[in-house]
PDB file of N, CA and C in Angstrom:
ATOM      1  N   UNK A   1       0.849  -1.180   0.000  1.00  0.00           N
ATOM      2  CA  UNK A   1       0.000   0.000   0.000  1.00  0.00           C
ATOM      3  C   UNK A   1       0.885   1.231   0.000  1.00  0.00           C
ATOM      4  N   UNK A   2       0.842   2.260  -0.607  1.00  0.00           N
ATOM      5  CA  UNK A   2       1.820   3.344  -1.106  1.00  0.00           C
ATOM      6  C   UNK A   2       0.826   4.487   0.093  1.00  0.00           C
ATOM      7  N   UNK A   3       1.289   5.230   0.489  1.00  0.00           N
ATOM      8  CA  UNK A   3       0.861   6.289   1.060  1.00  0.00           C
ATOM      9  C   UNK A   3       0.911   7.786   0.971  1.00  0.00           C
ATOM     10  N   UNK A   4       0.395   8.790   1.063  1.00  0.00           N
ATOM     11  CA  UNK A   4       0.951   9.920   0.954  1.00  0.00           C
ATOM     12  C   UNK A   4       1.294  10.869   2.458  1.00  0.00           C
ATOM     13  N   UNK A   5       1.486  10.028   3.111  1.00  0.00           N
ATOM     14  CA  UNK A   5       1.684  10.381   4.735  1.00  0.00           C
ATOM     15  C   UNK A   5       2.872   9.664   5.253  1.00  0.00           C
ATOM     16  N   UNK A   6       4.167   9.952   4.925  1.00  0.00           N
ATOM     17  CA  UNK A   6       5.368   9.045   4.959  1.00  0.00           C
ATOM     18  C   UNK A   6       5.400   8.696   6.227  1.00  0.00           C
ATOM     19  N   UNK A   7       5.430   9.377   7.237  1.00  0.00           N
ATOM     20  CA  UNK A   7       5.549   9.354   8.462  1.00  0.00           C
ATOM     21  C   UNK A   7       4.483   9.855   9.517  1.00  0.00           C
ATOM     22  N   UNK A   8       4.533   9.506  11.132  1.00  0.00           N
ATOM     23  CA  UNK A   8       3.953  10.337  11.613  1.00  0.00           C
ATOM     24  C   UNK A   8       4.633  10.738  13.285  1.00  0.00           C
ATOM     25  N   UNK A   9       4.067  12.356  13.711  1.00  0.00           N
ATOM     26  CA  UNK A   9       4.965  12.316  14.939  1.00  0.00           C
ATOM     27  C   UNK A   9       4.333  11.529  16.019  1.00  0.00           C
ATOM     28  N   UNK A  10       5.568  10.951  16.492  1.00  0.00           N
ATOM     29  CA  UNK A  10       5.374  10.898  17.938  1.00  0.00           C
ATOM     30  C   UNK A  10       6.193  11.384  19.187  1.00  0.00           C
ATOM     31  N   UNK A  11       5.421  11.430  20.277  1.00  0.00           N
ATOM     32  CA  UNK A  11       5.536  12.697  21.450  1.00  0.00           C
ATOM     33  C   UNK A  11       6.110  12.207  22.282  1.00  0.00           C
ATOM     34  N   UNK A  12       7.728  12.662  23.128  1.00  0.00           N
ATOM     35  CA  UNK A  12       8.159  11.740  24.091  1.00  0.00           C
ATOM     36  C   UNK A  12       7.265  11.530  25.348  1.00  0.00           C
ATOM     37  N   UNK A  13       6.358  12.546  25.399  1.00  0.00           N
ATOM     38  CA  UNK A  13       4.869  12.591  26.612  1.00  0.00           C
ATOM     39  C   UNK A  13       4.427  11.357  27.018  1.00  0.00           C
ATOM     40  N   UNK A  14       4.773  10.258  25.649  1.00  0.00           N
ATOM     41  CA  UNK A  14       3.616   9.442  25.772  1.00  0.00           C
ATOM     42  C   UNK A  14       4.434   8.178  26.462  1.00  0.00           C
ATOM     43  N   UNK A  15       5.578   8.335  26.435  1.00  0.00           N
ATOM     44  CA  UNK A  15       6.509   7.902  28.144  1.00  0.00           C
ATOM     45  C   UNK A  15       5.773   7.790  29.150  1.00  0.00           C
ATOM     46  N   UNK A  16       5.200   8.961  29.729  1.00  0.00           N
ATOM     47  CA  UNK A  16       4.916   9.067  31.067  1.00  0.00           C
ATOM     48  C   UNK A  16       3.095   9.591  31.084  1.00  0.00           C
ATOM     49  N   UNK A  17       2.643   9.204  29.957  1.00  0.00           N
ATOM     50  CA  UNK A  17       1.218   9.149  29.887  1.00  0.00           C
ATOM     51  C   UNK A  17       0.081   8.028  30.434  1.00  0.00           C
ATOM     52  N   UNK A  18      -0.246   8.573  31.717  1.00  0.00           N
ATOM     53  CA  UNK A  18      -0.610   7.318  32.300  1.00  0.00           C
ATOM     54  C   UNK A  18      -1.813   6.336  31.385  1.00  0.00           C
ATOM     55  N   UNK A  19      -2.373   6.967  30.553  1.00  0.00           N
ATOM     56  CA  UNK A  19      -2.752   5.921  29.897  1.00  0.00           C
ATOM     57  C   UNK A  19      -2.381   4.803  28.929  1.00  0.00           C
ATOM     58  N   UNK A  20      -1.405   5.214  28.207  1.00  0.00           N
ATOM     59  CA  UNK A  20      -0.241   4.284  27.761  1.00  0.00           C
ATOM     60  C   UNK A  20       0.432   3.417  28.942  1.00  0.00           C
ATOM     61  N   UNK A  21       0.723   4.245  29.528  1.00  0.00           N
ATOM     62  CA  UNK A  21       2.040   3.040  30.986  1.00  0.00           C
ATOM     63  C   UNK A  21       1.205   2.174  31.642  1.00  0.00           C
ATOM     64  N   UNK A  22      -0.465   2.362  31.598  1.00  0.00           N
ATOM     65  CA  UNK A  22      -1.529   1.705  32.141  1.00  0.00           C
ATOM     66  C   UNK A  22      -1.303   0.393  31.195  1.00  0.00           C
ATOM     67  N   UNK A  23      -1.093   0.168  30.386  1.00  0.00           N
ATOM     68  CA  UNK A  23      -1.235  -0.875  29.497  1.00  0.00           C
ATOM     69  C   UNK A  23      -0.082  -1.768  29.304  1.00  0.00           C
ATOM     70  N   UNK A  24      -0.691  -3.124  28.896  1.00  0.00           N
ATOM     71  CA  UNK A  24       0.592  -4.204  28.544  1.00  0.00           C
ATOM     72  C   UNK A  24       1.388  -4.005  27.866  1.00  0.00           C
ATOM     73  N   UNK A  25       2.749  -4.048  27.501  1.00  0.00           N
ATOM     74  CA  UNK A  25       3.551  -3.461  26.685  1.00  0.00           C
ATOM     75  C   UNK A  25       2.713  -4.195  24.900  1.00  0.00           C
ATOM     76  N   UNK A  26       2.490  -4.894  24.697  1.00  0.00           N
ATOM     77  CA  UNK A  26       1.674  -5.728  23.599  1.00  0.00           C
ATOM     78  C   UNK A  26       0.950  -5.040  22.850  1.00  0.00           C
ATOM     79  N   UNK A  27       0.121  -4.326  24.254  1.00  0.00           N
ATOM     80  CA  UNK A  27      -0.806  -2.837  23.961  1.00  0.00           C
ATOM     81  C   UNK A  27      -0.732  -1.640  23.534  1.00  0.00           C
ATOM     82  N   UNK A  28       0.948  -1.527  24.425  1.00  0.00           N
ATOM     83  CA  UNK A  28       1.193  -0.688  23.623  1.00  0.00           C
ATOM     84  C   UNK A  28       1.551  -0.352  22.203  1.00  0.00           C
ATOM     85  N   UNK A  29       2.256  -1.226  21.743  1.00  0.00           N
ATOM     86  CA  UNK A  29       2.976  -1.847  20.700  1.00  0.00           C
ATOM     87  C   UNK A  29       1.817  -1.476  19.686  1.00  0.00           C
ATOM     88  N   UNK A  30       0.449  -2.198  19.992  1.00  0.00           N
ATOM     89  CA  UNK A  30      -1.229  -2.033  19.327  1.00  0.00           C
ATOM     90  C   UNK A  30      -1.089  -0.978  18.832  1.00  0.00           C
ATOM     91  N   UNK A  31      -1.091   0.140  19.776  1.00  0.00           N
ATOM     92  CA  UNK A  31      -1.014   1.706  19.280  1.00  0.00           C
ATOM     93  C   UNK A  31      -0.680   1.968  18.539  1.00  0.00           C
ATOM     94  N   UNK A  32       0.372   1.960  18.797  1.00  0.00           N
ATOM     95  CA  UNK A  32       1.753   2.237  17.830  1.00  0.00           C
ATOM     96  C   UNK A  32       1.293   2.316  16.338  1.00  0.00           C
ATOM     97  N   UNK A  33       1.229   0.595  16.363  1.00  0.00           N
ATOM     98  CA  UNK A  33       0.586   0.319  14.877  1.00  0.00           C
ATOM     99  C   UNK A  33      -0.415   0.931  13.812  1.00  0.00           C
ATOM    100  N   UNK A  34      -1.687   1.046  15.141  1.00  0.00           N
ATOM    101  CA  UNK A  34      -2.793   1.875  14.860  1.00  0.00           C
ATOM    102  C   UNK A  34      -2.078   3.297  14.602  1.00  0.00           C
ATOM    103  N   UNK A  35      -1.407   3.981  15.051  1.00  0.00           N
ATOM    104  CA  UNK A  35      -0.778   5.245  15.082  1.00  0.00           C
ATOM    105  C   UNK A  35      -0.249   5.395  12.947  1.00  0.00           C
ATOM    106  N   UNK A  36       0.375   4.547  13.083  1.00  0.00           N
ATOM    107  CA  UNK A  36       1.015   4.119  12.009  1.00  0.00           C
ATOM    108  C   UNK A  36       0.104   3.956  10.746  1.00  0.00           C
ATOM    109  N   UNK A  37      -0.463   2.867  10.737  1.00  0.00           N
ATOM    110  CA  UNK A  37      -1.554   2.773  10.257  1.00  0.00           C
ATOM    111  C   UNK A  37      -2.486   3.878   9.658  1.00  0.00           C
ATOM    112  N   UNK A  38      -3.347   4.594  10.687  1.00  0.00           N
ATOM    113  CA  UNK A  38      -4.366   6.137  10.668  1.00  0.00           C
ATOM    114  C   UNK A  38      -3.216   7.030  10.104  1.00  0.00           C
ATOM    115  N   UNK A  39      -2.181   7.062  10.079  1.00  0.00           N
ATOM    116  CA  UNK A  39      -1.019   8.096   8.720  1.00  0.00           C
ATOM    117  C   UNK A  39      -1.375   7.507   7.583  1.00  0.00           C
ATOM    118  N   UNK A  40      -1.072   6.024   7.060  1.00  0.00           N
ATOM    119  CA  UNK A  40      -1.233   5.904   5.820  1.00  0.00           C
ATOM    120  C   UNK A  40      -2.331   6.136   5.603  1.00  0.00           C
ATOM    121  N   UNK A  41      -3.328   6.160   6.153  1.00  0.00           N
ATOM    122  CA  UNK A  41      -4.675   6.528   5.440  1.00  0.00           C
ATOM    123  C   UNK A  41      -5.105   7.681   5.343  1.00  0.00           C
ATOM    124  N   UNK A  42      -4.308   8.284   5.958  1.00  0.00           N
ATOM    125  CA  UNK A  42      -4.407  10.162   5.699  1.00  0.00           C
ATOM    126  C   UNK A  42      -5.973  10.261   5.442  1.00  0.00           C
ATOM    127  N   UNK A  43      -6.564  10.287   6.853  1.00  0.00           N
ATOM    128  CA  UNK A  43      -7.586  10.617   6.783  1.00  0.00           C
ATOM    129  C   UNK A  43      -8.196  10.950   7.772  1.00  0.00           C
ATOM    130  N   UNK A  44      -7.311  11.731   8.864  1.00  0.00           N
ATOM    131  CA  UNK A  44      -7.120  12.675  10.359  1.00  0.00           C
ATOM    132  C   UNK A  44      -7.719  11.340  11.370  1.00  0.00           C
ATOM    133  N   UNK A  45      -6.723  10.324  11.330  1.00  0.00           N
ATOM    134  CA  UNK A  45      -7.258   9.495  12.356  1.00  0.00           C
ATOM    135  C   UNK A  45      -8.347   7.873  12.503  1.00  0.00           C
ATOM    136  N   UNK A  46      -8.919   8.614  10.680  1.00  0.00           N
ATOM    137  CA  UNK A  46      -9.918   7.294  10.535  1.00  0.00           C
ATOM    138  C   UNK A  46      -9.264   6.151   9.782  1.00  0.00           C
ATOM    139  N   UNK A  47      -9.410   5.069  10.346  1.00  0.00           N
ATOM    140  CA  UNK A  47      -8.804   3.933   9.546  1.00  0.00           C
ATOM    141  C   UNK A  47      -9.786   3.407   8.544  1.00  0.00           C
ATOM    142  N   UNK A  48      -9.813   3.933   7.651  1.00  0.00           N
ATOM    143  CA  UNK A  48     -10.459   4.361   6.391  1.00  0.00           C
ATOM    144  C   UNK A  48      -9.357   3.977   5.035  1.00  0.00           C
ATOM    145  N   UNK A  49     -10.399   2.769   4.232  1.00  0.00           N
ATOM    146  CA  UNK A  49      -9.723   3.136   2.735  1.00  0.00           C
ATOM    147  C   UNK A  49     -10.550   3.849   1.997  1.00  0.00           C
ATOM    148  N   UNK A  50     -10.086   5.013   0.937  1.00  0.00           N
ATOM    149  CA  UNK A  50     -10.718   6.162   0.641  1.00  0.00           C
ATOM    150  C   UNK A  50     -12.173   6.552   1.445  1.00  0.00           C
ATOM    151  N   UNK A  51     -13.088   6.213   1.454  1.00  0.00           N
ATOM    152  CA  UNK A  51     -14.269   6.514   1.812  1.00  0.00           C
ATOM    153  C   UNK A  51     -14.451   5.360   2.644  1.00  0.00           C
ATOM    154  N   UNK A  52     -14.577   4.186   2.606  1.00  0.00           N
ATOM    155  CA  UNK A  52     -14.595   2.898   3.119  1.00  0.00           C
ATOM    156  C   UNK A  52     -14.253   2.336   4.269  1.00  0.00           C
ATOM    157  N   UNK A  53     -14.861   2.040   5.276  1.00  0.00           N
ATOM    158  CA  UNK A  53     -13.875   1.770   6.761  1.00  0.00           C
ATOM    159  C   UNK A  53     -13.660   0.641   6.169  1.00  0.00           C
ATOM    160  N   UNK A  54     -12.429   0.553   6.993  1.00  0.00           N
ATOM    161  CA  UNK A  54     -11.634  -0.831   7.233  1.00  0.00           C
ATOM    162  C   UNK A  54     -11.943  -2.039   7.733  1.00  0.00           C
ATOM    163  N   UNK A  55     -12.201  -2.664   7.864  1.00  0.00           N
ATOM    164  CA  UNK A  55     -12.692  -3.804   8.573  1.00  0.00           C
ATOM    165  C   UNK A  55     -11.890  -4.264   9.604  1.00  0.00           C
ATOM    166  N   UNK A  56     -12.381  -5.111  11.233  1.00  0.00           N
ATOM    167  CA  UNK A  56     -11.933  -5.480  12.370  1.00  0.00           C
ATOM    168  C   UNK A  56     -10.590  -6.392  11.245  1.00  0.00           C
ATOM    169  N   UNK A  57     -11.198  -7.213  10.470  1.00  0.00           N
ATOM    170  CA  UNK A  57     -10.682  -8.322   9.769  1.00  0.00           C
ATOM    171  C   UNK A  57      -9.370  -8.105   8.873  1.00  0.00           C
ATOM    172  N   UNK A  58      -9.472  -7.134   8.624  1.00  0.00           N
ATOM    173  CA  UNK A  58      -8.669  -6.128   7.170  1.00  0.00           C
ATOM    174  C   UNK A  58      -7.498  -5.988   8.490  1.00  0.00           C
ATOM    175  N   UNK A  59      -7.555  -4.986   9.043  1.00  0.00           N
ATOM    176  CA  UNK A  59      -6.586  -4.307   9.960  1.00  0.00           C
ATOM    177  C   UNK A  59      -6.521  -5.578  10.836  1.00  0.00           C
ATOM    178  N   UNK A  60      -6.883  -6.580  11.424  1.00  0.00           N
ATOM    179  CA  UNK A  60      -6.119  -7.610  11.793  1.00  0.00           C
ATOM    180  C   UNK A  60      -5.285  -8.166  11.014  1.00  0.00           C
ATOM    181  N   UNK A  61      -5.793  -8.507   9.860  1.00  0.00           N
ATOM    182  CA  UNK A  61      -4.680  -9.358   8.633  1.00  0.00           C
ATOM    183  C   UNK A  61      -2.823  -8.249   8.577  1.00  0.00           C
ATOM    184  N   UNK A  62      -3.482  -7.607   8.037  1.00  0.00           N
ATOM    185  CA  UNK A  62      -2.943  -6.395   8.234  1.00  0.00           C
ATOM    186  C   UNK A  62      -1.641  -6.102   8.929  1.00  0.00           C
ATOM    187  N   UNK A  63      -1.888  -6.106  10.250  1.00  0.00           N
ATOM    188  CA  UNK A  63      -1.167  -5.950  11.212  1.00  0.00           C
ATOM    189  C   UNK A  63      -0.603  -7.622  12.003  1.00  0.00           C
ATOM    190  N   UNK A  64      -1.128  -8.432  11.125  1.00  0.00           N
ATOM    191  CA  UNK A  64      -0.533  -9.688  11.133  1.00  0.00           C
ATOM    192  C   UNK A  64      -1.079 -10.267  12.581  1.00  0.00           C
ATOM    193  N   UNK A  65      -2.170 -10.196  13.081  1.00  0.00           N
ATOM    194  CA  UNK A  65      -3.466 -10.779  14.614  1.00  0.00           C
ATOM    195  C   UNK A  65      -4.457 -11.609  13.566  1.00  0.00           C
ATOM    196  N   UNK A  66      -4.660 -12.198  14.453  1.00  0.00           N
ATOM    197  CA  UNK A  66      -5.996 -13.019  14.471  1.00  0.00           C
ATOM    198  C   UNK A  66      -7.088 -11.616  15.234  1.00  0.00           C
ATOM    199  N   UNK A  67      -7.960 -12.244  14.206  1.00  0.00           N
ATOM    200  CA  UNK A  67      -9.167 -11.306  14.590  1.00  0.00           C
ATOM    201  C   UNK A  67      -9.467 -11.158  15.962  1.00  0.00           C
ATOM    202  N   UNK A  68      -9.967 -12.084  16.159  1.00  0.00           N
ATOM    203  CA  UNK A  68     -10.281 -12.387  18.316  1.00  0.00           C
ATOM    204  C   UNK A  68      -9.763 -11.572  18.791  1.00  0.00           C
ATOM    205  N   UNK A  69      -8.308 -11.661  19.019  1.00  0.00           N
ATOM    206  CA  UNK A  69      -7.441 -11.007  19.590  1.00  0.00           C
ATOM    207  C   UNK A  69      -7.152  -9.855  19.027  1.00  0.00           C
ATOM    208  N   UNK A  70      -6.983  -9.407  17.987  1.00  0.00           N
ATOM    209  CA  UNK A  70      -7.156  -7.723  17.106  1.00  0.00           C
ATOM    210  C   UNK A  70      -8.650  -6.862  18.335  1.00  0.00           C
ATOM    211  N   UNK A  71      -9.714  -7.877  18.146  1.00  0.00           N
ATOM    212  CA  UNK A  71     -10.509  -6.759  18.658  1.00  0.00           C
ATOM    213  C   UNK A  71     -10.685  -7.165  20.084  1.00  0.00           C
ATOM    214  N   UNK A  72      -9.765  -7.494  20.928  1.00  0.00           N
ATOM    215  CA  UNK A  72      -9.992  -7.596  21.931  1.00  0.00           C
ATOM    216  C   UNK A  72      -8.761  -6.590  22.689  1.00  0.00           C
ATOM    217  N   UNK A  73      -7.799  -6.317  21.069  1.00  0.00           N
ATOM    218  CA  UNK A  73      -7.071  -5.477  21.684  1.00  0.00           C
ATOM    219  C   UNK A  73      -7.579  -3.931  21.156  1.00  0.00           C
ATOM    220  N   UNK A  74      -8.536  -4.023  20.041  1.00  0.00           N
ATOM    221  CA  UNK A  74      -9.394  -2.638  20.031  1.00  0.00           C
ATOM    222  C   UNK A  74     -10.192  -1.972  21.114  1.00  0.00           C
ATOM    223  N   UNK A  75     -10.520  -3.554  21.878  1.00  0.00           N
ATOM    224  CA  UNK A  75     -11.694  -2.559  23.185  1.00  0.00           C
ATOM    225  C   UNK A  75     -10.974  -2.017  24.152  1.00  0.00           C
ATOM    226  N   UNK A  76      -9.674  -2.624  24.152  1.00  0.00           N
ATOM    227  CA  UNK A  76      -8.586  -2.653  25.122  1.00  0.00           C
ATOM    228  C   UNK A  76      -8.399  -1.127  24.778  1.00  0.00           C
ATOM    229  N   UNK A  77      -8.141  -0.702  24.109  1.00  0.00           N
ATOM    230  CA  UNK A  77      -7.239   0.240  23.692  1.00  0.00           C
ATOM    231  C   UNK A  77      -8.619   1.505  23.772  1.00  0.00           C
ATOM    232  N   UNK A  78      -9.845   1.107  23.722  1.00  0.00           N
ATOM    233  CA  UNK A  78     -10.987   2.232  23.398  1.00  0.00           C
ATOM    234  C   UNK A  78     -11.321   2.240  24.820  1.00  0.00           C
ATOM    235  N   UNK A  79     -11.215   1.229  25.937  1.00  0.00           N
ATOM    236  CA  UNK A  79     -11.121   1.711  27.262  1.00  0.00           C
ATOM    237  C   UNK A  79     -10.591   2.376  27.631  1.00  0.00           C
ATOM    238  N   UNK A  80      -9.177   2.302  27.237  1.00  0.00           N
ATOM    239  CA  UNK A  80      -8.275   3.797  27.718  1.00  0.00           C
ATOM    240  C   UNK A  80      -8.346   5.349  27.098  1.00  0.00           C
ATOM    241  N   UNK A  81      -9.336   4.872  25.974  1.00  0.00           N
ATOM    242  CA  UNK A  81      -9.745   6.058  25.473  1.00  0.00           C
ATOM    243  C   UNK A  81      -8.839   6.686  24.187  1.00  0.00           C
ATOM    244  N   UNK A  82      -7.802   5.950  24.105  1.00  0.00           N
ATOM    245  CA  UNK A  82      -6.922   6.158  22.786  1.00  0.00           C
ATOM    246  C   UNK A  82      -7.236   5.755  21.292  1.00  0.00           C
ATOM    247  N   UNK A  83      -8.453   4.530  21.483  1.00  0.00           N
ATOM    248  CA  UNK A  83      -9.030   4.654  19.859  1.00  0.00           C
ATOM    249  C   UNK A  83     -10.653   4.576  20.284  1.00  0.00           C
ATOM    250  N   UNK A  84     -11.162   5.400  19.615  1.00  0.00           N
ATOM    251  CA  UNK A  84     -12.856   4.885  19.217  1.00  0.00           C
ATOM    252  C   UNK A  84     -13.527   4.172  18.424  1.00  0.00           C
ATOM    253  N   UNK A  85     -15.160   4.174  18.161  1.00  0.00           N
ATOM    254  CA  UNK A  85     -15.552   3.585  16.672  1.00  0.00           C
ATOM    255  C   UNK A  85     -16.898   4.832  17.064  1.00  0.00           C
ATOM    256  N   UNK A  86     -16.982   5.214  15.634  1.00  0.00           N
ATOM    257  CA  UNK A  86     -17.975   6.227  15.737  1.00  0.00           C
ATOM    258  C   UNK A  86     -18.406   5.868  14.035  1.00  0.00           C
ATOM    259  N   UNK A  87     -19.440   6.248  13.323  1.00  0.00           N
ATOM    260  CA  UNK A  87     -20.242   5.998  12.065  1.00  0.00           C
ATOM    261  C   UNK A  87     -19.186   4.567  11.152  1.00  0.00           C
ATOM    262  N   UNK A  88     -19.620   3.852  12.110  1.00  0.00           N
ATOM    263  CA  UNK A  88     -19.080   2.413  11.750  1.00  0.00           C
ATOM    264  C   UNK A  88     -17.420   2.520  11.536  1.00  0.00           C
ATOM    265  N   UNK A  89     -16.559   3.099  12.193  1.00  0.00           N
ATOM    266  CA  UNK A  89     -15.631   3.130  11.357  1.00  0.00           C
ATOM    267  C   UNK A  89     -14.914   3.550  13.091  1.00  0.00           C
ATOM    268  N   UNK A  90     -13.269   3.089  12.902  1.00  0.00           N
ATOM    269  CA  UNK A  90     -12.770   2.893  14.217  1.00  0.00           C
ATOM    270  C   UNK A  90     -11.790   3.719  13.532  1.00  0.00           C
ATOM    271  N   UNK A  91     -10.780   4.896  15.109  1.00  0.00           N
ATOM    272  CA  UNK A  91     -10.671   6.448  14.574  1.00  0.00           C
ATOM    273  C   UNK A  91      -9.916   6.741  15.832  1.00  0.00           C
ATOM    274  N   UNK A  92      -8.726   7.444  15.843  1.00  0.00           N
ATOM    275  CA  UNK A  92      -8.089   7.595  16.642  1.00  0.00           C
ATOM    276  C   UNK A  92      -8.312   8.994  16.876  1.00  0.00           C
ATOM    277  N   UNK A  93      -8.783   9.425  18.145  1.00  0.00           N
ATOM    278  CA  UNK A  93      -9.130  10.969  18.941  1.00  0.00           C
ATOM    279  C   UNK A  93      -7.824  11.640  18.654  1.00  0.00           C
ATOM    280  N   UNK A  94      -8.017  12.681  18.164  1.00  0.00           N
ATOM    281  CA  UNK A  94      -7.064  13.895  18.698  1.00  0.00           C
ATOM    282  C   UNK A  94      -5.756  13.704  17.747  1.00  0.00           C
ATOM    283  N   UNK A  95      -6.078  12.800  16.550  1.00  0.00           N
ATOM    284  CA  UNK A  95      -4.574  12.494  15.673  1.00  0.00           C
ATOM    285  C   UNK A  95      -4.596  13.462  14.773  1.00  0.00           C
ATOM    286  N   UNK A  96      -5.601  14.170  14.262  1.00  0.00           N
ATOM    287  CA  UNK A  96      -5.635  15.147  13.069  1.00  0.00           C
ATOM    288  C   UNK A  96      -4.878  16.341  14.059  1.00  0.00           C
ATOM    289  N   UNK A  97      -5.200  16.274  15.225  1.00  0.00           N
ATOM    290  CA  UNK A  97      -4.330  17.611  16.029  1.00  0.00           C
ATOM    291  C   UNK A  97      -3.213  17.698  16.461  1.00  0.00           C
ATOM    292  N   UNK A  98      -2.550  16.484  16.691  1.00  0.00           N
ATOM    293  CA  UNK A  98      -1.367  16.039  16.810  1.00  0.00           C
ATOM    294  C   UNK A  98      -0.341  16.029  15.692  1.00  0.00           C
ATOM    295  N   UNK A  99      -1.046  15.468  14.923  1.00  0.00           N
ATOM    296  CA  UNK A  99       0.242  15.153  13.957  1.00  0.00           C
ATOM    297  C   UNK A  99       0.214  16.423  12.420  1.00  0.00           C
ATOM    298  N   UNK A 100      -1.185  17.485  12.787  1.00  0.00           N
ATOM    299  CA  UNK A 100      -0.851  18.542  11.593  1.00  0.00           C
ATOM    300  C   UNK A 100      -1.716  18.469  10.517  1.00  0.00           C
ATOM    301  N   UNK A 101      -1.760  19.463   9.595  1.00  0.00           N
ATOM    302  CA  UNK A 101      -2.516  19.316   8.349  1.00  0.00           C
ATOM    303  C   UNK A 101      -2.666  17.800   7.912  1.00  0.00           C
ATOM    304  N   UNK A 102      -3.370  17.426   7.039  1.00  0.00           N
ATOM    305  CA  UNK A 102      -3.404  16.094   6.073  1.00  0.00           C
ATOM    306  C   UNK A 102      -2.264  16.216   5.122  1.00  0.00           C
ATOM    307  N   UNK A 103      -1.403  15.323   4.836  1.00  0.00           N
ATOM    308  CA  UNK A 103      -0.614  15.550   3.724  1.00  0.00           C
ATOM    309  C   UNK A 103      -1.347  14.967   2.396  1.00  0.00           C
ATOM    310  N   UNK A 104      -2.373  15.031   2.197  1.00  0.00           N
ATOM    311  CA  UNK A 104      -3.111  15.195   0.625  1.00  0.00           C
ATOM    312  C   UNK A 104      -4.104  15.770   0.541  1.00  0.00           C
TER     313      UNK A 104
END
């Protein structure tokens, strides 16, 4: 998958962010990915292909999980409040503000 979002920042904050340090390192790792991930899709956060959410299934394959465990580490991660799902489609809070304009 080619992207137009080469990269994205991350904040040394998130060291000592108790909601990250709250979590299994595994979990954290989750993030990360998801972090990673919501750049290539340059689409302020939504894990979205063009218009299209992604599927639990897609972004498990994806990120190389078994489904089960993909969304057991999605609820995981939407308890702490670091990803949501809002109009069917799962979306990381506060990434369009973090990381800057859209690069497309």
């Amino acid at each position: 998958m080619t992207t137009s979002m080469p990269w994205i920042k991350l904040y040394v904050e998130m060291i000592d962010d108790p909601k990250i340090g709250a979590l299994p390192p595994a979990i954290r790792w989750r993030f990360i990915e998801l972090l990673l991930y919501a750049g290539e899709c340059d689409a302020e956060g939504w894990l979205v292909a063009g218009e299209k959410p992604i599927t639990v299934a897609s972004m498990a394959w994806r990120l190389r999980s078994d489904a089960a465990a993909f969304t057991a580490d999605l609820q995981t991660l939407q308890e702490a409040g670091l990803v949501d799902y809002a109009e069917n489609t799962w979306y990381i809070p506060h990434f369009a503000a973090r990381q800057g304009r859209s690069q497309s």
